[in-house]
N, C-alpha and C. Protein backbone atom coordinates (compact mmCIF):
# COMPACT_ATOMS: atom_id res chain seq x y z
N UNK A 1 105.38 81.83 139.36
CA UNK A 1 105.83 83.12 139.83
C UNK A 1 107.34 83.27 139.65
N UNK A 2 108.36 82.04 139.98
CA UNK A 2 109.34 82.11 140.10
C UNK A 2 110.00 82.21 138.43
N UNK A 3 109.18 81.61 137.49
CA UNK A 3 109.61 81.25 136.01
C UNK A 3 109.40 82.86 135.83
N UNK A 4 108.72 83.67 135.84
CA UNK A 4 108.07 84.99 135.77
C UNK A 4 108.71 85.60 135.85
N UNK A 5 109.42 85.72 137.21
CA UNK A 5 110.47 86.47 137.75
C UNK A 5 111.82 86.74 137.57
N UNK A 6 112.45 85.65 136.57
CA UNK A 6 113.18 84.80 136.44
C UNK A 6 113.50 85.23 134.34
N UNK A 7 112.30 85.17 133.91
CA UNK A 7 112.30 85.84 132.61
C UNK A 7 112.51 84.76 132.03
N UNK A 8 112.12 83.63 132.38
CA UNK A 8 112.13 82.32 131.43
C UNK A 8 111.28 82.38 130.80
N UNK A 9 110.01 82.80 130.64
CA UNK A 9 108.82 83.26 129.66
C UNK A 9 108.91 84.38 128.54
N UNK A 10 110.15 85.14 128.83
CA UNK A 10 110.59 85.97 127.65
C UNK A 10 111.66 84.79 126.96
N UNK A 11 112.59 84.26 127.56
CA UNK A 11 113.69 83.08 127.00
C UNK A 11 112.84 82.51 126.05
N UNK A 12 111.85 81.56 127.18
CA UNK A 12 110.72 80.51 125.80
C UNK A 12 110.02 81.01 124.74
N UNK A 13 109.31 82.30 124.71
CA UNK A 13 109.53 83.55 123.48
C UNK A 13 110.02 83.31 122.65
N UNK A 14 111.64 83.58 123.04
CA UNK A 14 112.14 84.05 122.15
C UNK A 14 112.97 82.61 121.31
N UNK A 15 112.86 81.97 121.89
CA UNK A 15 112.96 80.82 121.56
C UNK A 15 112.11 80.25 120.34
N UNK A 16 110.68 80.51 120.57
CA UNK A 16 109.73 80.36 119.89
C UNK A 16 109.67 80.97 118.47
N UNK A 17 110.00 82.06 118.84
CA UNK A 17 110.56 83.06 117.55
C UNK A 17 111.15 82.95 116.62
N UNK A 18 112.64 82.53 117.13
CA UNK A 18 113.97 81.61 116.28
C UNK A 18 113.57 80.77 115.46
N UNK A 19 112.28 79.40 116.15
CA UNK A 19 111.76 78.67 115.54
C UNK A 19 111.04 78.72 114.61
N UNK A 20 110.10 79.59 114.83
CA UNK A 20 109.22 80.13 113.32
C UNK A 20 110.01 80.63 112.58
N UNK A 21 110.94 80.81 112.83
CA UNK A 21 111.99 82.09 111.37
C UNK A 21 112.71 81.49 111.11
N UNK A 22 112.99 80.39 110.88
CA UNK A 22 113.93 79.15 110.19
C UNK A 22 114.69 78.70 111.54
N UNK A 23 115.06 78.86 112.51
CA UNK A 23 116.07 78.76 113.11
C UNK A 23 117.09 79.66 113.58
N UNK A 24 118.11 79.38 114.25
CA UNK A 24 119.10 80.69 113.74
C UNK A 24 119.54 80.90 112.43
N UNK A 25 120.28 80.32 111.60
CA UNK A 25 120.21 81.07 110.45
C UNK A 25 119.40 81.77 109.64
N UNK A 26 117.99 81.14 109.58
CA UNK A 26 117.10 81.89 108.69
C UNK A 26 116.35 82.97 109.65
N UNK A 27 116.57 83.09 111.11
CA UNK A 27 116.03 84.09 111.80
C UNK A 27 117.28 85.28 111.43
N UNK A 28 118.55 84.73 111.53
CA UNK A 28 119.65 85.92 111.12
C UNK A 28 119.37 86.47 109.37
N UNK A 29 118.97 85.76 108.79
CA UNK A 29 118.69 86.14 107.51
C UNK A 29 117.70 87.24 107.45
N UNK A 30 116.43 86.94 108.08
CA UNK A 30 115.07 87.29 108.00
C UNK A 30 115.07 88.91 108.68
N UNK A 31 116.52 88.55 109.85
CA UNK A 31 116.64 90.18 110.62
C UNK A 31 117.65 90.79 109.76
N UNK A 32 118.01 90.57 109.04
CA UNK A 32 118.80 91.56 108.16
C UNK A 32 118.12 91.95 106.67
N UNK A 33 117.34 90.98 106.49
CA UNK A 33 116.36 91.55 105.28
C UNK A 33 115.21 92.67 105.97
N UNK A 34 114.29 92.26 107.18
CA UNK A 34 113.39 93.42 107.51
C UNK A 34 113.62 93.75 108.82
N UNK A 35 114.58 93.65 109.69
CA UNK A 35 114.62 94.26 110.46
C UNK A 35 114.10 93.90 112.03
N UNK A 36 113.62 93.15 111.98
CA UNK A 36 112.60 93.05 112.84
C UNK A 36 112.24 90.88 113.24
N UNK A 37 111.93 90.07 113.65
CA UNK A 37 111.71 89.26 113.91
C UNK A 37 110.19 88.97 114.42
N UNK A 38 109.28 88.54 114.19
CA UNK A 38 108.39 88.39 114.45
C UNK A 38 107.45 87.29 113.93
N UNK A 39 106.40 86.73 115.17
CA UNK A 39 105.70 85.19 114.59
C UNK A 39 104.72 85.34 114.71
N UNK A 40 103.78 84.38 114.19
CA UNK A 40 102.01 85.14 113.69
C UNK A 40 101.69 84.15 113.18
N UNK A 41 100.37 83.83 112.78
CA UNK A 41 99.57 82.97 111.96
C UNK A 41 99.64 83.67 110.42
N UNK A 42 99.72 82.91 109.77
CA UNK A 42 99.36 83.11 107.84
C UNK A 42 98.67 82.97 107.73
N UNK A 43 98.17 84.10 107.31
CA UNK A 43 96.46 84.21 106.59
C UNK A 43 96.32 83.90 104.99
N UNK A 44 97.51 84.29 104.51
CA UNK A 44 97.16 84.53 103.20
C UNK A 44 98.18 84.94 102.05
N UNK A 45 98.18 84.57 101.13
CA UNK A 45 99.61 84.82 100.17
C UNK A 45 98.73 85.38 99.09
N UNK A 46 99.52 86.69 98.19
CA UNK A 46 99.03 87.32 97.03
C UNK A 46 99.29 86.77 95.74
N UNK A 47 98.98 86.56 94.46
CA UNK A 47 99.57 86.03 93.19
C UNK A 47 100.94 86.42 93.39
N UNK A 48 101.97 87.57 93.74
CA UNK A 48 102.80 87.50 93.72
C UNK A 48 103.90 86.73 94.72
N UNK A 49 103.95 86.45 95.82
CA UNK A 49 104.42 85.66 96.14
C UNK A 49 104.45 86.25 97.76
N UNK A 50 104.13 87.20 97.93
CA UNK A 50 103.84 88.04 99.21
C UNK A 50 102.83 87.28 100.80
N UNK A 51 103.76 87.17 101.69
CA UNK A 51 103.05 86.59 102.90
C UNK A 51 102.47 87.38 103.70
N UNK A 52 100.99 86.84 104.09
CA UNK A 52 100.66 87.63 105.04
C UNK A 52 100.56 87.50 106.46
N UNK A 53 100.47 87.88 107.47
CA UNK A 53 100.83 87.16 109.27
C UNK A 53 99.42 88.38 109.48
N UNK A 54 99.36 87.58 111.23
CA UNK A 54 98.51 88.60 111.60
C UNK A 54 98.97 87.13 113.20
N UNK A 55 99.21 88.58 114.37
CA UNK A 55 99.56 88.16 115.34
C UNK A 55 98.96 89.41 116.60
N UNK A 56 97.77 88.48 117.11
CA UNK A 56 96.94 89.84 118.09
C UNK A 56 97.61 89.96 119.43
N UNK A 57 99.36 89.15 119.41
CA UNK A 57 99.83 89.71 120.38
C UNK A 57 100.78 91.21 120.95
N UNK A 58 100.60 91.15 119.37
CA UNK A 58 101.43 92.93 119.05
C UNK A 58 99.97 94.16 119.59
N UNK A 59 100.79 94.96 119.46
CA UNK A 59 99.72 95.81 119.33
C UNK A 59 99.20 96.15 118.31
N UNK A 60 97.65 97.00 117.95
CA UNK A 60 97.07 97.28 117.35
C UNK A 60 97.59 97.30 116.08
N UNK A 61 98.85 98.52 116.02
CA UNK A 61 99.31 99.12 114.58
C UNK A 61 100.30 97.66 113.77
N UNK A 62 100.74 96.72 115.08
CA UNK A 62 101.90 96.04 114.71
C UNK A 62 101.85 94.52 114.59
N UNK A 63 100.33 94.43 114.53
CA UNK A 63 99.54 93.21 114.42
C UNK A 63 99.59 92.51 113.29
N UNK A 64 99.66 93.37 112.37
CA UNK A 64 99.45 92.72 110.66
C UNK A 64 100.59 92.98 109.91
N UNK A 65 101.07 92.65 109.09
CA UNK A 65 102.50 92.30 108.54
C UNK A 65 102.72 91.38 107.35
N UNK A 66 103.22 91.89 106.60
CA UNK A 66 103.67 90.95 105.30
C UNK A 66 105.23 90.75 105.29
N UNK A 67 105.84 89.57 104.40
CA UNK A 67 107.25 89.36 104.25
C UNK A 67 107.10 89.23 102.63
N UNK A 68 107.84 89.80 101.86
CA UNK A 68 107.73 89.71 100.42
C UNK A 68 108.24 88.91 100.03
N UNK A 69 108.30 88.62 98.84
CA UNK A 69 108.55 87.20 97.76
C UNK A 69 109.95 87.53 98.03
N UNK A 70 110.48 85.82 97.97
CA UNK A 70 112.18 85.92 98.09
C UNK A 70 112.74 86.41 96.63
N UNK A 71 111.81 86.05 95.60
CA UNK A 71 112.25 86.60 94.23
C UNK A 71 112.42 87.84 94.08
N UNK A 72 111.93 89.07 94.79
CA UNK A 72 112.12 89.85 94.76
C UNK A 72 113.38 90.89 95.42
N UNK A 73 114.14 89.91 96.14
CA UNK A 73 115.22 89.54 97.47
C UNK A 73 115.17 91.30 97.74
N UNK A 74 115.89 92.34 97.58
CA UNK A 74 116.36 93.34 98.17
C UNK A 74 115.57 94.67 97.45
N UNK A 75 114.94 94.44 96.48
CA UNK A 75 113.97 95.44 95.68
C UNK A 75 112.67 95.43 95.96
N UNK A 76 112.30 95.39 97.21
CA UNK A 76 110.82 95.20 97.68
C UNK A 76 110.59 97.06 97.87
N UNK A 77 108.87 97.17 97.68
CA UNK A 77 108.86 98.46 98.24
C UNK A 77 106.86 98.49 98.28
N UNK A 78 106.64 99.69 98.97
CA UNK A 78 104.81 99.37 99.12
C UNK A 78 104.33 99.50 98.17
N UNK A 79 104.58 99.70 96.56
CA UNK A 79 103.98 99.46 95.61
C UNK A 79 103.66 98.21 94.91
N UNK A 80 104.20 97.24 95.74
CA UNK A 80 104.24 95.54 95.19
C UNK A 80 102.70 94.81 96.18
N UNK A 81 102.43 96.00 97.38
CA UNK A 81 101.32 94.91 97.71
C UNK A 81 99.83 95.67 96.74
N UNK A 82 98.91 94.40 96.19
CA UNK A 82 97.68 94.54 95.67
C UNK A 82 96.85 95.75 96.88
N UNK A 83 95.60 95.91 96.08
CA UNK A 83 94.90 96.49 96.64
C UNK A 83 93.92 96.22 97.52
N UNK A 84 93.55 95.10 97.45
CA UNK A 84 92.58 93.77 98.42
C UNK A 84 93.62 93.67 99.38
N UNK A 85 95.02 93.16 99.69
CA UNK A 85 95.80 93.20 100.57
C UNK A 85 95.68 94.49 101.32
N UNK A 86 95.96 95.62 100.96
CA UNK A 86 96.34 96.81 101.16
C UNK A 86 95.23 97.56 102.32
N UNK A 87 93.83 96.97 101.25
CA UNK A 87 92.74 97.04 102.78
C UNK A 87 92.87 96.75 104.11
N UNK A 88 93.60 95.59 104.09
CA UNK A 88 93.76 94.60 104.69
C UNK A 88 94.37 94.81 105.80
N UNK A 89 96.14 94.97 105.60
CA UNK A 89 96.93 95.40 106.06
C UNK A 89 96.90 96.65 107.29
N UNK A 90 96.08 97.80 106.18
CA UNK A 90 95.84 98.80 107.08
C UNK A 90 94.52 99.20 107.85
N UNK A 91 94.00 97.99 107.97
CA UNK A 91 92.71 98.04 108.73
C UNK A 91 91.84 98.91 108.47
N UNK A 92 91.66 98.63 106.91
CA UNK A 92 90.30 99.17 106.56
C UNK A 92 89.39 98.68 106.24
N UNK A 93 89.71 97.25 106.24
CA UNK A 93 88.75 96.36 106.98
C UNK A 93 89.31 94.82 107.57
N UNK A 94 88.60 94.07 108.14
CA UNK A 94 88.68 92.88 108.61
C UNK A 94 88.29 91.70 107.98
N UNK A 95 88.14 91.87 106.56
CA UNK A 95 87.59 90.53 106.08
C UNK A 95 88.97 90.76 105.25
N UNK A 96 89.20 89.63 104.75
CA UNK A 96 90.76 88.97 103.87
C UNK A 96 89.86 88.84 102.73
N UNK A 97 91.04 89.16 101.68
CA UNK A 97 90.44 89.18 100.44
C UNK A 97 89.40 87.90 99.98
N UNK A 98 89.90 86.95 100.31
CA UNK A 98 89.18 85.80 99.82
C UNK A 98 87.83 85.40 100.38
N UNK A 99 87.60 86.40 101.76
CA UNK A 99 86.32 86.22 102.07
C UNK A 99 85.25 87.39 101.98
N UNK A 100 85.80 88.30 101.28
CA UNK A 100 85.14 89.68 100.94
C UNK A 100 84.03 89.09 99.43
N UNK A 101 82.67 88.99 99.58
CA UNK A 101 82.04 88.37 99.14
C UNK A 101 81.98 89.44 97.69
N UNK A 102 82.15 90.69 98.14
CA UNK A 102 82.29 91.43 96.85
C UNK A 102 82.95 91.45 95.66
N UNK A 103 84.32 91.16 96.48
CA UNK A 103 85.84 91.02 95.44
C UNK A 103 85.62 89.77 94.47
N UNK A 104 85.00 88.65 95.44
CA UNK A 104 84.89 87.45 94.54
C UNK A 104 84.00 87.54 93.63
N UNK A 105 82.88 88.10 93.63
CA UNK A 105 81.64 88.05 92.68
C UNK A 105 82.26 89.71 91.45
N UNK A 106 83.22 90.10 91.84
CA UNK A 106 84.04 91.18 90.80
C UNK A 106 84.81 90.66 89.89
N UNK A 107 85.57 89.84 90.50
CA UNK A 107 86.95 88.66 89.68
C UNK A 107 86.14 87.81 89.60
N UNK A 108 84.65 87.09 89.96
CA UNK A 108 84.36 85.80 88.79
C UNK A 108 83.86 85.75 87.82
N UNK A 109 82.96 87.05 87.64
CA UNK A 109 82.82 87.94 86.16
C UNK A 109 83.33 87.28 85.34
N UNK A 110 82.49 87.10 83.75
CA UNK A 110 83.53 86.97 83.11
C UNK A 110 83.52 88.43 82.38
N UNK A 111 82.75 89.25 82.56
CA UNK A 111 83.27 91.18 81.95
C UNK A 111 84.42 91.21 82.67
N UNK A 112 84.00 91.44 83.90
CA UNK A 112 85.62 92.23 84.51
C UNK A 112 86.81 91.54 83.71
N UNK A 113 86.72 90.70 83.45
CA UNK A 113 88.20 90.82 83.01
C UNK A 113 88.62 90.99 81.66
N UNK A 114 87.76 91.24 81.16
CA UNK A 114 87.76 92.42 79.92
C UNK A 114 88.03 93.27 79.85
N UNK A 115 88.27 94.11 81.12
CA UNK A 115 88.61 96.18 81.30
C UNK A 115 89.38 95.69 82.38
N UNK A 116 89.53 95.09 83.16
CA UNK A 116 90.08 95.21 84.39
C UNK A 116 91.39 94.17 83.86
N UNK A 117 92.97 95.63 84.43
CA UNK A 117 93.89 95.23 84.03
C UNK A 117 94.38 94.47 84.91
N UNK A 118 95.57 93.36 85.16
CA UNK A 118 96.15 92.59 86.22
C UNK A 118 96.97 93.97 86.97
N UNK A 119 97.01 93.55 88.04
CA UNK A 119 98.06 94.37 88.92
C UNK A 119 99.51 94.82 88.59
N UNK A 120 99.79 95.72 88.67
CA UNK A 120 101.30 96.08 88.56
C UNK A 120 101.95 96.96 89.54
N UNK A 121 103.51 96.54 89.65
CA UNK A 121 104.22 97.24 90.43
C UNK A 121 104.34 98.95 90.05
N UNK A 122 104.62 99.73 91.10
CA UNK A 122 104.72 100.69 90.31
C UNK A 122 105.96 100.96 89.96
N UNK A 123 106.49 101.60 88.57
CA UNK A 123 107.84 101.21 87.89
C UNK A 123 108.77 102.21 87.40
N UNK A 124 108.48 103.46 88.72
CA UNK A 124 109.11 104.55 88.73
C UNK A 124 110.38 104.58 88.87
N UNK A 125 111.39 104.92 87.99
CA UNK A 125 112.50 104.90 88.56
C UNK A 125 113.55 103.76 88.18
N UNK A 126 113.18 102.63 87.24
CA UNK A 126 113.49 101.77 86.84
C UNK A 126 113.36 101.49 85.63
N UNK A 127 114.29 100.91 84.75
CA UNK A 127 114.52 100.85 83.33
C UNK A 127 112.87 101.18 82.40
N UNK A 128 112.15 100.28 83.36
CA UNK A 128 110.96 99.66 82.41
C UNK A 128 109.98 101.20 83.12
N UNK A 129 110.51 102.24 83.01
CA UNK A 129 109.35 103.57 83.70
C UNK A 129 108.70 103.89 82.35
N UNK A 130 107.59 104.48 82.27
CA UNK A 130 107.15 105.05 81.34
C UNK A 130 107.74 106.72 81.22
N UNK A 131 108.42 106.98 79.98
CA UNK A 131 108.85 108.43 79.56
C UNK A 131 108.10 109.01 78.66
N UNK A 132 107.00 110.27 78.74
CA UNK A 132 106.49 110.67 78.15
C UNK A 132 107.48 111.32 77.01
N UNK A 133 107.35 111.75 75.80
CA UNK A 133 107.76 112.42 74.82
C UNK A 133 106.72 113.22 74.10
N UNK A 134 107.72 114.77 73.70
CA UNK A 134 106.67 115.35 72.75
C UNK A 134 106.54 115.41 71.66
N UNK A 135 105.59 115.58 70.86
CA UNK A 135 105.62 115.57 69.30
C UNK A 135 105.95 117.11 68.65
N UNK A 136 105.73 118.11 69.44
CA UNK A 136 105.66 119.45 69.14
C UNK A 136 107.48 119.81 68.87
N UNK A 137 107.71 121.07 68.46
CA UNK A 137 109.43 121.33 68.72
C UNK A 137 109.07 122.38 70.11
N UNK A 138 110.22 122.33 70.25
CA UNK A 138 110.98 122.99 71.37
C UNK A 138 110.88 124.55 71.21
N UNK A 139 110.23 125.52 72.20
CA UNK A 139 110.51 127.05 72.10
C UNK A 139 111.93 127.32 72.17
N UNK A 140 112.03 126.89 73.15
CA UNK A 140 113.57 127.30 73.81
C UNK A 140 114.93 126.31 73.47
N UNK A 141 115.40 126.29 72.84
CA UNK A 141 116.73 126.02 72.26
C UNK A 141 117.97 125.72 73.66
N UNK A 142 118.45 124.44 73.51
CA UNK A 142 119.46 124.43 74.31
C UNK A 142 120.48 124.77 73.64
N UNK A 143 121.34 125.38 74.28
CA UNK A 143 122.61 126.25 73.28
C UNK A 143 123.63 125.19 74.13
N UNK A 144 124.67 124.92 72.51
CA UNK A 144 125.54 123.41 72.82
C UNK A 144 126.87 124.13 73.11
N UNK A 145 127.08 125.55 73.18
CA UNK A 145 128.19 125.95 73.39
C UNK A 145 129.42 126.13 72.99
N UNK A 146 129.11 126.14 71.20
CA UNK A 146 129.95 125.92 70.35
C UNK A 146 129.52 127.13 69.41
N UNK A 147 128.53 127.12 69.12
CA UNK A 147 127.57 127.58 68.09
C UNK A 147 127.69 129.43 68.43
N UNK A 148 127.12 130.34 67.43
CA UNK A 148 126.99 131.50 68.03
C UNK A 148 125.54 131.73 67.90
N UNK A 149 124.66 132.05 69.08
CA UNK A 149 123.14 131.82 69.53
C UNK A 149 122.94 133.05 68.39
N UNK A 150 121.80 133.75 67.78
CA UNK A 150 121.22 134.53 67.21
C UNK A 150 120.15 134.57 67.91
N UNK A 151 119.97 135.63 68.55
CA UNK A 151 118.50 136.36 69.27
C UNK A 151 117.79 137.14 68.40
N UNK A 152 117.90 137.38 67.10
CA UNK A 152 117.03 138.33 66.04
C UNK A 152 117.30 139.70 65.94
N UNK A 153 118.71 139.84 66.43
CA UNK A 153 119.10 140.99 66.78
C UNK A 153 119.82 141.32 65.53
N UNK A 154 120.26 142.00 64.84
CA UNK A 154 121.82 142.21 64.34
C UNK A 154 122.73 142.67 64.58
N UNK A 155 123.81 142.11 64.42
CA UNK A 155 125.59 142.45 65.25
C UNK A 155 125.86 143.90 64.27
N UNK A 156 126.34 144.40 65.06
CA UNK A 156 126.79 145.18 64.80
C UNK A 156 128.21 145.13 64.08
N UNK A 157 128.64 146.29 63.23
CA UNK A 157 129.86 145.49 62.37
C UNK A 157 129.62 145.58 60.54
C-alpha cells in the first residue's frame, strides 16, 4: 500500500523501460528518433529489418507498434511496412504473418513467385519516383519570352 502510495511502482516502471531501450543512452536515442518510449514483447521482424512489439498493457489502439530498421535512420514512413504486417498492426487480424496458414501456403508456391512481385517502398517524391512522359506534342506552347508568339492572326502593318 505504502510502495503504491509512494509511486515506487511507477519509479520501477520506468526503470524497466530505460532497460529495455538500451539504457539511458539508447532510451535518449530511441526518444528522439520516435518520440515515445515504450516496452513489449517481439513478435516478429519483416525482410526489411522492421520490429514488431505488442504490449497488452497499453491500451487497445497503443498495444501494437513497430521500430524501423536503423538503416533506414531518419527516412522511415508507413509505406515501408509489408502488407501481412500491416494486417497486423492495425488489427485486422490476430494471427502474425507467420502463422496465417494462408500466407504460407501463397509464398510456398512455386507459381506465386512467378507474378508475384517482392515488396516495395513507395518512392514518391524521391530521386528513384517513376515520371510518366508523353510521346504525343504539346497543344499549348510555352512561350520563352523572347520570341514573338503568332496566334494565326496577321499584324497589321
Amino acid at each position: 500500500m505504502v510502495f503504491q502510495y509512494l509511486a515506487f511502482d511507477k519509479l520501477a516502471r520506468l526503470f524497466k523501460v530505460i532497460a529495455h531501450n538500451g539504457g539511458p543512452i539508447g532510451s535518449i536515442m530511441k526518444l528522439w528518433r520516435t518520440d515515445t518510449l515504450k516496452e513489449g514483447r517481439l513478435v516478429g521482424t519483416d525482410a526489411f529489418g522492421n520490429k514488431y512489439f505488442e504490449n497488452s498493457y497499453y491500451m487497445i489502439s497503443r498495444c501494437r507498434w513497430l521500430e524501423f530498421s536503423p538503416k533506414v535512420k531518419w527516412n522511415y514512413d508507413a509505406s515501408q511496412v509489408t502488407a501481412e504486417w500491416y494486417g497486423w498492426l492495425h488489427y485486422k487480424t490476430d494471427r502474425l504473418p507467420s502463422q496465417d496458414c494462408a500466407k504460407y501456403l501463397l509464398m510456398s508456391s512455386s507459381w506465386t513467385n512467378k507474378w508475384l512481385l517482392p515488396y516495395q517502398e513507395n518512392l514518391t517524391g524521391t530521386e528513384k519516383a517513376y515520371n510518366a512522359y508523353s510521346t504525343t506534342r504539346p497543344y499549348i506552347y510555352v512561350w520563352d519570352g523572347t520570341s514573338i508568339a503568332s496566334r494565326g492572326c496577321q499584324a497589321a502593318g
